[in-house]
C-alpha atoms as a PDB file:
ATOM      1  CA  UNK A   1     107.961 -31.328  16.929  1.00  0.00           C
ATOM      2  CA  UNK A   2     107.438 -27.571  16.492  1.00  0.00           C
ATOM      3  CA  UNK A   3     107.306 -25.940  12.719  1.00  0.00           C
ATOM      4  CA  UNK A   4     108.589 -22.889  12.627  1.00  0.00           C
ATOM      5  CA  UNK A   5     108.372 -20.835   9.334  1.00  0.00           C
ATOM      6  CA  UNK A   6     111.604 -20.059   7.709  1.00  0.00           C
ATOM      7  CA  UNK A   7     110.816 -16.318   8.427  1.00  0.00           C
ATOM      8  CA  UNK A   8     110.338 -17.341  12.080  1.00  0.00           C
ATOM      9  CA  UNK A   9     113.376 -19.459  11.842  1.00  0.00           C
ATOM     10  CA  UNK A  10     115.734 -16.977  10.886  1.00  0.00           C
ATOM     11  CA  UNK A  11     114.066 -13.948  13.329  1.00  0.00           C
ATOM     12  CA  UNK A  12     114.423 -16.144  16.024  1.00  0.00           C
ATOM     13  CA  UNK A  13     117.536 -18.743  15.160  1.00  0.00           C
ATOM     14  CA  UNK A  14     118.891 -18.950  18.764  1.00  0.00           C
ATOM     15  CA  UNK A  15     115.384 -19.820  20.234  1.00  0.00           C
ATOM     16  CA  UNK A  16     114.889 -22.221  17.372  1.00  0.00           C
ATOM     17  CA  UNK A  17     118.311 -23.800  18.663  1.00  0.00           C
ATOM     18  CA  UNK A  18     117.405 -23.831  21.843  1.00  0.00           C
ATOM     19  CA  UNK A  19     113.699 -25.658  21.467  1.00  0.00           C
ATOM     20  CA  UNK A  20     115.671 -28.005  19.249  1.00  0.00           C
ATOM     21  CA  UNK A  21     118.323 -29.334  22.259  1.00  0.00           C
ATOM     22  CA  UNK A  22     115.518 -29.051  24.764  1.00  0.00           C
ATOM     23  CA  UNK A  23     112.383 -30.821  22.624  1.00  0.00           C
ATOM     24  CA  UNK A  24     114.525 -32.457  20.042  1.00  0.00           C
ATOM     25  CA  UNK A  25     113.630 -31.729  16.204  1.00  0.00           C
ATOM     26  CA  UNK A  26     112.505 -28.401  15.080  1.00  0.00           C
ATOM     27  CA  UNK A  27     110.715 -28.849  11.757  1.00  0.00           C
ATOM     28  CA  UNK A  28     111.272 -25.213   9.140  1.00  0.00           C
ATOM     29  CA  UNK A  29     108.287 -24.424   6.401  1.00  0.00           C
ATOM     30  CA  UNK A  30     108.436 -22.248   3.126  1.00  0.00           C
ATOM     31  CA  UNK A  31     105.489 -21.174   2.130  1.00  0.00           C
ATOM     32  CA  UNK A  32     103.493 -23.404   4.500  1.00  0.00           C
ATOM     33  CA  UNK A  33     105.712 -26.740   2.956  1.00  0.00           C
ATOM     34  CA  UNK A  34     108.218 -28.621   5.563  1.00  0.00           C
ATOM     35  CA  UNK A  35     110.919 -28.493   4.057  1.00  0.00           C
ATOM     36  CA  UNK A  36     114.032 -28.714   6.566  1.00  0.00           C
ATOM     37  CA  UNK A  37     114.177 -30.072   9.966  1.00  0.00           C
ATOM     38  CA  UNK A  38     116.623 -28.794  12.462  1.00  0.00           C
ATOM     39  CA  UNK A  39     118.446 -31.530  14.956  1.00  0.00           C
ATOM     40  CA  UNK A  40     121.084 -31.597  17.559  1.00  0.00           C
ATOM     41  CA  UNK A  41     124.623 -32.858  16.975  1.00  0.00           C
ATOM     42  CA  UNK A  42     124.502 -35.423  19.185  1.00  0.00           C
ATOM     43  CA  UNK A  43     120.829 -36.871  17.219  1.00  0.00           C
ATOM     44  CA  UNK A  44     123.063 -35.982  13.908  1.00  0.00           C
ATOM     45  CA  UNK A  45     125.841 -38.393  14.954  1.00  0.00           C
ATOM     46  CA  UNK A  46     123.960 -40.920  16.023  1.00  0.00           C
ATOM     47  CA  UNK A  47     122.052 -40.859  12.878  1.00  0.00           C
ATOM     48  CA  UNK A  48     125.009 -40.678  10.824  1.00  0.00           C
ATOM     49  CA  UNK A  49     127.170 -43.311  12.483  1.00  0.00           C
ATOM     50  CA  UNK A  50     127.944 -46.415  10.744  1.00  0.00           C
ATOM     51  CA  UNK A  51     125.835 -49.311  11.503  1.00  0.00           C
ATOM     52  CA  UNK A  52     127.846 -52.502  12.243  1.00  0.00           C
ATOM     53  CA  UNK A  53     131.589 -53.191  11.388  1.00  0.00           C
ATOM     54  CA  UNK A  54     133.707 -53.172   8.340  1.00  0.00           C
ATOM     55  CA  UNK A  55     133.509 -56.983   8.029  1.00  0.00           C
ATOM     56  CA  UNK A  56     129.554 -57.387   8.166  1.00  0.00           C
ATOM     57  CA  UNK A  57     129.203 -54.062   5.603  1.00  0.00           C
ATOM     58  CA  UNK A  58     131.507 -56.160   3.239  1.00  0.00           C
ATOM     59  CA  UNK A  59     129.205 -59.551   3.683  1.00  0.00           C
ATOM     60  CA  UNK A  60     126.153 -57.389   3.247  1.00  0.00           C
ATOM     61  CA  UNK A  61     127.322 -56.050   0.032  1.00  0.00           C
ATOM     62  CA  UNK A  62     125.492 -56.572  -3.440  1.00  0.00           C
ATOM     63  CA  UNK A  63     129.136 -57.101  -4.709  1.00  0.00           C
ATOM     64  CA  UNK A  64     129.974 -60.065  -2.248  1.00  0.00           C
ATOM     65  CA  UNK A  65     129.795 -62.674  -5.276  1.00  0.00           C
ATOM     66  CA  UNK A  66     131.911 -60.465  -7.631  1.00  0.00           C
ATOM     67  CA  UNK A  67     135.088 -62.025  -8.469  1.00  0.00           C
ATOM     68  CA  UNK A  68     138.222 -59.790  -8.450  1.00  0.00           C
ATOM     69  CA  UNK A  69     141.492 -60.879 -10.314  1.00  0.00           C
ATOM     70  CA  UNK A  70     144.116 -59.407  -7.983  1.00  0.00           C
ATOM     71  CA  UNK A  71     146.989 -61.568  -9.816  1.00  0.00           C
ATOM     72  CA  UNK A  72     150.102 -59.319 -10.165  1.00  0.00           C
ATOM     73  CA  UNK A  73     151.644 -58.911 -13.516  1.00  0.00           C
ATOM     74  CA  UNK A  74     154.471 -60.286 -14.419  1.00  0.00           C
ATOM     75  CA  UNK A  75     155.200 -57.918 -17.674  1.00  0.00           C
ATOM     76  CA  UNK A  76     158.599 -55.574 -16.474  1.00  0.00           C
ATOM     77  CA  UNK A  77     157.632 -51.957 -15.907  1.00  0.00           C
ATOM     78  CA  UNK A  78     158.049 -49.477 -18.470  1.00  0.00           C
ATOM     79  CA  UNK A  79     160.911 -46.973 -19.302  1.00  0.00           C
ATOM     80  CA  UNK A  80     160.709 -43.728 -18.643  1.00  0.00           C
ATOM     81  CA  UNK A  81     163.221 -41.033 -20.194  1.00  0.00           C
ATOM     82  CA  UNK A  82     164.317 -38.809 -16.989  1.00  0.00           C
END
């Protein structure tokens, strides 16, 4: 990975893009601090896609042993003056 200072970065933004699809992450400094790194979409999505299915995120939850009372009611609905 490459730093480029945020000065740099900005000067030189489609060169910065550019190192970033062809050498993957581009790391960005302030005042000598990392403090952003620069990816590609396609590192972005795979980062950000979900791990595993709806089913196994809902038996890995903290809440799996919380009990729920989905019982309707049974009380009539209320009036309402139209």
């Amino acid at each position: 990975m490459q730093a480029w200072s945020l000065q740099n970065a900005r000067n030189k933004f489609s060169s910065l893009v550019e190192a970033c699809l062809r050498h993957g992450p581009q790391i960005v400094t302030k005042r000598g601090r990392e403090t952003a790194v620069l990816i590609s979409m396609e590192e972005f999505i795979r980062l950000t896609r979900p791990q595993g299915d709806l089913v196994d995120f809902f038996q890995h939850s903290p809440l799996k042993d919380v009990t729920l009372d989905v019982t309707r009611s049974k009380e009539l609905p209320r009036e309402v003056d139209l």
